[in-house]
C-alpha atoms as a PDB file:
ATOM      1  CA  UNK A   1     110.538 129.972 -66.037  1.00  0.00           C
ATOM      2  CA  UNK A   2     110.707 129.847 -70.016  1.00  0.00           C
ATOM      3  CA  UNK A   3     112.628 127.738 -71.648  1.00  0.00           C
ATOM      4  CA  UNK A   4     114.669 129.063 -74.698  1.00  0.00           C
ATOM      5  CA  UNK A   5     116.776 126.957 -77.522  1.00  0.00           C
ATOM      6  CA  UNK A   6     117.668 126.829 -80.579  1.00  0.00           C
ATOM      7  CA  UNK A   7     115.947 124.094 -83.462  1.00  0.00           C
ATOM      8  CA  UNK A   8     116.275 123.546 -87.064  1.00  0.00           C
ATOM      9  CA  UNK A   9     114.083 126.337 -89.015  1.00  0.00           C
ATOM     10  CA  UNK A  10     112.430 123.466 -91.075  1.00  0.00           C
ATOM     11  CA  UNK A  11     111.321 121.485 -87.406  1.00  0.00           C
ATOM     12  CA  UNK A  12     110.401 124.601 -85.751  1.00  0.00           C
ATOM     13  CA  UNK A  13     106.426 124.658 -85.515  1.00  0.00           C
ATOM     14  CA  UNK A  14     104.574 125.486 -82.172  1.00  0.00           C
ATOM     15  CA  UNK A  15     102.982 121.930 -80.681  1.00  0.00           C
ATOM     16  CA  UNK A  16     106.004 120.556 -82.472  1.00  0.00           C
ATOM     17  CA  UNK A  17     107.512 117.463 -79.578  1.00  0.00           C
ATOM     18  CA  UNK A  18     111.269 116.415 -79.982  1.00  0.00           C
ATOM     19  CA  UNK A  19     113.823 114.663 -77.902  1.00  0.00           C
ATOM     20  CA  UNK A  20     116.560 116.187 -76.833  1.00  0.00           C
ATOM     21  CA  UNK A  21     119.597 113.782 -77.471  1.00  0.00           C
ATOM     22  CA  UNK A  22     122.206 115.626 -75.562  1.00  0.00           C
ATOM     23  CA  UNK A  23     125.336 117.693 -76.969  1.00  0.00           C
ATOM     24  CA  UNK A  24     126.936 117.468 -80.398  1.00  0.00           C
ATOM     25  CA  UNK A  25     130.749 117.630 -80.381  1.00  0.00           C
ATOM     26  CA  UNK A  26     131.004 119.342 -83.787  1.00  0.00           C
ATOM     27  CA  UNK A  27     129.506 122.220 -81.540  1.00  0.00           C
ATOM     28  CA  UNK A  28     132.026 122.608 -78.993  1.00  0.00           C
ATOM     29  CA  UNK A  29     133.580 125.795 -80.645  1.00  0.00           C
ATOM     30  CA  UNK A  30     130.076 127.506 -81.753  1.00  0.00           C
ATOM     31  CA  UNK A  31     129.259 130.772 -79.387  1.00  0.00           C
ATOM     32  CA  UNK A  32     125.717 129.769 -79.179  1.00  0.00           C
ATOM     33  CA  UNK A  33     126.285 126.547 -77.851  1.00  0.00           C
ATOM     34  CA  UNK A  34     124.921 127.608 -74.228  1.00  0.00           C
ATOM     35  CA  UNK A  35     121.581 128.081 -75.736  1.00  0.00           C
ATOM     36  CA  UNK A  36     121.150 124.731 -77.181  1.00  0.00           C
ATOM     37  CA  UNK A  37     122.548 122.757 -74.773  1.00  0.00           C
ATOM     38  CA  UNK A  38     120.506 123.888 -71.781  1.00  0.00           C
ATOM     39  CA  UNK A  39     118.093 121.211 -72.142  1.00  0.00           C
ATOM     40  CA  UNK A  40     118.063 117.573 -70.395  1.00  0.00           C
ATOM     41  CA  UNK A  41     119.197 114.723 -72.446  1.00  0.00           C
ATOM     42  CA  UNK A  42     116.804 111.701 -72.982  1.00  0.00           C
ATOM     43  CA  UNK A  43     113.905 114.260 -71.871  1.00  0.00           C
ATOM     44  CA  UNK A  44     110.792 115.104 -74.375  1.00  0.00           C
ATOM     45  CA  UNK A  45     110.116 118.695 -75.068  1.00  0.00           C
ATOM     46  CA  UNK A  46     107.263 120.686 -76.487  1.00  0.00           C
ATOM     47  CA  UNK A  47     107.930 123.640 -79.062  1.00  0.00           C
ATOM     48  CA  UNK A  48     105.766 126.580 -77.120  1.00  0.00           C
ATOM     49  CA  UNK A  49     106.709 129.799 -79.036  1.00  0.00           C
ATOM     50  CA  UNK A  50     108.301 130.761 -82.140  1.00  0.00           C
ATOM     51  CA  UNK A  51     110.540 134.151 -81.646  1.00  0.00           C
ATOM     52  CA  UNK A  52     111.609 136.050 -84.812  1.00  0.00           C
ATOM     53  CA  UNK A  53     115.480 135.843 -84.235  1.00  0.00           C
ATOM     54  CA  UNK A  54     118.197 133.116 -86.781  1.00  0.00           C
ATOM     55  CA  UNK A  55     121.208 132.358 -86.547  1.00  0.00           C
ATOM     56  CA  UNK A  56     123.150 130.112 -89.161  1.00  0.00           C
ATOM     57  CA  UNK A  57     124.116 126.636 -87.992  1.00  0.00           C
ATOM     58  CA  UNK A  58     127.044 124.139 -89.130  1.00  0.00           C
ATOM     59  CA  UNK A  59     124.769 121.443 -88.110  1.00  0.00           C
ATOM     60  CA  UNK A  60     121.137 122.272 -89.411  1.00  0.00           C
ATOM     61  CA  UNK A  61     120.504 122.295 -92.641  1.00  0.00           C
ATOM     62  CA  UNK A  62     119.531 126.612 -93.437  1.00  0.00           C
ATOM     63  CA  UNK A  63     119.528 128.136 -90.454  1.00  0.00           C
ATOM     64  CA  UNK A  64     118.381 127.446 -86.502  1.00  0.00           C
ATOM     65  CA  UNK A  65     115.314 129.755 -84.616  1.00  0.00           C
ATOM     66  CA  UNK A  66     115.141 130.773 -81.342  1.00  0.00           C
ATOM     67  CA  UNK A  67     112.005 128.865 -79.768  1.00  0.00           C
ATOM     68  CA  UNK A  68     110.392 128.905 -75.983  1.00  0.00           C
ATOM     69  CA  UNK A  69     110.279 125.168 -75.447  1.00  0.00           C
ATOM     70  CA  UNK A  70     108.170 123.483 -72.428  1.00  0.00           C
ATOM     71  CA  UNK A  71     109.846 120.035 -70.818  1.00  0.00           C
ATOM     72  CA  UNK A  72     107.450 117.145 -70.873  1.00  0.00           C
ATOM     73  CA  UNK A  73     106.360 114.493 -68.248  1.00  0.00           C
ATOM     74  CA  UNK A  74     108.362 111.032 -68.192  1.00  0.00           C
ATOM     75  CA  UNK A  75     106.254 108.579 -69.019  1.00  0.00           C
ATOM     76  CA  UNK A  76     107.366 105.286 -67.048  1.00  0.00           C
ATOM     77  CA  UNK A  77     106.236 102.228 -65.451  1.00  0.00           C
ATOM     78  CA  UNK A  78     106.227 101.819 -61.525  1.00  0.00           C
ATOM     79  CA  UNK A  79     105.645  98.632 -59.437  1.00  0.00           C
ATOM     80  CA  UNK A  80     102.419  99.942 -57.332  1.00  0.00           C
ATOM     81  CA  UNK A  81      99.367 102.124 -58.051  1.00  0.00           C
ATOM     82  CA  UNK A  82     100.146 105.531 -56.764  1.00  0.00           C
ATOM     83  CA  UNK A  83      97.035 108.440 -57.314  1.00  0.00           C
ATOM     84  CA  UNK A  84      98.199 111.990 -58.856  1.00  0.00           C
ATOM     85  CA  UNK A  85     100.178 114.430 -56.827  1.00  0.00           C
ATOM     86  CA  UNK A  86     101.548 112.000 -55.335  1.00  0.00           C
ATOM     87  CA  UNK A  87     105.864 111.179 -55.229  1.00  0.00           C
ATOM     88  CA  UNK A  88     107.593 108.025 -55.623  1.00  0.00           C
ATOM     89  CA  UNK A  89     110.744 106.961 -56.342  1.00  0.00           C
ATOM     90  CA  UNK A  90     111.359 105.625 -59.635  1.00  0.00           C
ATOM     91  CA  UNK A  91     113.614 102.414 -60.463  1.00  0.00           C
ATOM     92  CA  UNK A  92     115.150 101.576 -63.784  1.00  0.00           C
ATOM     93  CA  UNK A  93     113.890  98.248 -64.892  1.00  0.00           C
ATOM     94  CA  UNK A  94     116.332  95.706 -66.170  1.00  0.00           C
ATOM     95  CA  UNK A  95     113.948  93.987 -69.058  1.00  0.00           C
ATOM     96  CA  UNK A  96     115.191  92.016 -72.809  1.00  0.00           C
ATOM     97  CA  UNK A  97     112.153  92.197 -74.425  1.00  0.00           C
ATOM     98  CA  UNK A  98     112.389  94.765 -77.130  1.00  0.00           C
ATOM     99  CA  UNK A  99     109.403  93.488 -78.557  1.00  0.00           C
ATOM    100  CA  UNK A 100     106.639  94.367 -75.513  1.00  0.00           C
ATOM    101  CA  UNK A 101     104.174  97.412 -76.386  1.00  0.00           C
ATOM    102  CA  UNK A 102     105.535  98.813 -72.899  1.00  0.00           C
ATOM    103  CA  UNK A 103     109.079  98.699 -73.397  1.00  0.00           C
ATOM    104  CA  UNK A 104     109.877 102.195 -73.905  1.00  0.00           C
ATOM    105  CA  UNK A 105     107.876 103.076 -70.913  1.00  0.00           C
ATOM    106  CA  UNK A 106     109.681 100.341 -68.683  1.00  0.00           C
ATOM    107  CA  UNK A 107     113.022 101.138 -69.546  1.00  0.00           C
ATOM    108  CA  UNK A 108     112.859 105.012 -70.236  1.00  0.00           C
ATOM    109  CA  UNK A 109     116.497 106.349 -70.672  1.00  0.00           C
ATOM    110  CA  UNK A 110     115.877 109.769 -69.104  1.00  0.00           C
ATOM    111  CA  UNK A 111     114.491 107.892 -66.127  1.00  0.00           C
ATOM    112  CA  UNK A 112     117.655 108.813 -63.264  1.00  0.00           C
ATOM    113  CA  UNK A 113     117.217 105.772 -61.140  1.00  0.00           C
ATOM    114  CA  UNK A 114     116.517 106.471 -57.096  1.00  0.00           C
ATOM    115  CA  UNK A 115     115.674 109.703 -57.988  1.00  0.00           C
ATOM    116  CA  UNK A 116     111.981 111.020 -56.770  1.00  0.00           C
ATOM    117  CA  UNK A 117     109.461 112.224 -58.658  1.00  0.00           C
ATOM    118  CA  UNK A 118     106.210 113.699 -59.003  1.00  0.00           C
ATOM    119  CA  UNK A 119     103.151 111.304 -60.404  1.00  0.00           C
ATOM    120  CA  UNK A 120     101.285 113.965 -62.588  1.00  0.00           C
ATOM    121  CA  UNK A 121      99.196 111.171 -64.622  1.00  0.00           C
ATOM    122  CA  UNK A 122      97.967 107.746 -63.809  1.00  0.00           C
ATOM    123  CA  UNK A 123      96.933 105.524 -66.898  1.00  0.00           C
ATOM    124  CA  UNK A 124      96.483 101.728 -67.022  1.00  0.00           C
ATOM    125  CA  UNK A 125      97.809  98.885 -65.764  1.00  0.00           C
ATOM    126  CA  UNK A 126     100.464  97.297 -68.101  1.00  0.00           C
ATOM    127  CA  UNK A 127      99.852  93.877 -69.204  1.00  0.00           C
ATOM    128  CA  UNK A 128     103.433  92.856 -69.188  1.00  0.00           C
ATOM    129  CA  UNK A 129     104.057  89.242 -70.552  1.00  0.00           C
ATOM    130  CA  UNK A 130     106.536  88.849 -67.418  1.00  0.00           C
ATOM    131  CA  UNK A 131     103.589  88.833 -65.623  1.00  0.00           C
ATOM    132  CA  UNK A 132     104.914  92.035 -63.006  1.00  0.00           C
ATOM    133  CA  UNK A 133     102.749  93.991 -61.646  1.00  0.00           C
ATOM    134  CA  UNK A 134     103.231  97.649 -63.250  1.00  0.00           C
ATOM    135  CA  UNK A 135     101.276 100.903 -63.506  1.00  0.00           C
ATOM    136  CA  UNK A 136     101.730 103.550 -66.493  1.00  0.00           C
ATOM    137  CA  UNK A 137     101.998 107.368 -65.231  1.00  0.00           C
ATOM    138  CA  UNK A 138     103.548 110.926 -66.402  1.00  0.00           C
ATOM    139  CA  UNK A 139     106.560 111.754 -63.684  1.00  0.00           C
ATOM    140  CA  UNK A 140     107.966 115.254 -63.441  1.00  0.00           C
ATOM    141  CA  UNK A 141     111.115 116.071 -61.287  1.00  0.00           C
END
């Protein structure tokens, strides 16, 4: 199934990755907000296909395009190595330090904790200074 949104003309280039932060209340009266608020917040998204069609915008500076977007994989830490394909159930971790190289990945805000997912990528072990034992994959729902 395609994805379709709405971006700024001046960010819209295919390849072009953004996160989508969610819904904008200076949008709650705008006709097209259906369009770009189809997307899930937190989640990383990759800019697919340009279509030819504008439409002006109170909150874009010029005018927003209509683009096919594709949703990218979460990537987060889990507590065991898993192999490709396979599911697990992913835990938000609780961690303070802001300053680790795997941060991001540990405490990934799109991450919906209990929820299963898919492991689509295995990378490395992460050498985390806490000294846990954590693995760094690509999860899709």
């Amino acid at each position: 199934m395609v994805l379709v949104t709405l971006v700024g003309e001046q960010l819209a280039r295919e390849g072009e990755e953004f996160i989508y932060l969610g819904s904008n209340s200076e949008c709650r009266n705008c006709q097209l907000k259906t369009v770009c608020f189809n997307l899930k917040p937190g989640r990383n998204y990759r800019i697919t296909k340009l279509r030819d069609k504008y439409h002006d915008c109170a909150i874009h500076e010029g005018k927003v395009i209509v683009v096919e977007v594709e949703e990218l994989p979460l990537t987060v830490a889990i507590p065991q190595e898993r192999s490709e394909g396979t599911t697990t159930t992913v835990e938000k971790k609780e961690c303070k330090n802001i300053g680790c190289d795997a941060f991001g990945i540990c405490t990934n805000t799109a991450l919906q904790n209990g929820k299963t997912y898919t492991i689509k990528k295995v990378y490395e072990k992460i050498e985390c200074p806490r000294h846990h034992e954590l693995y760094k994959v690509d999860v899709t729902d």
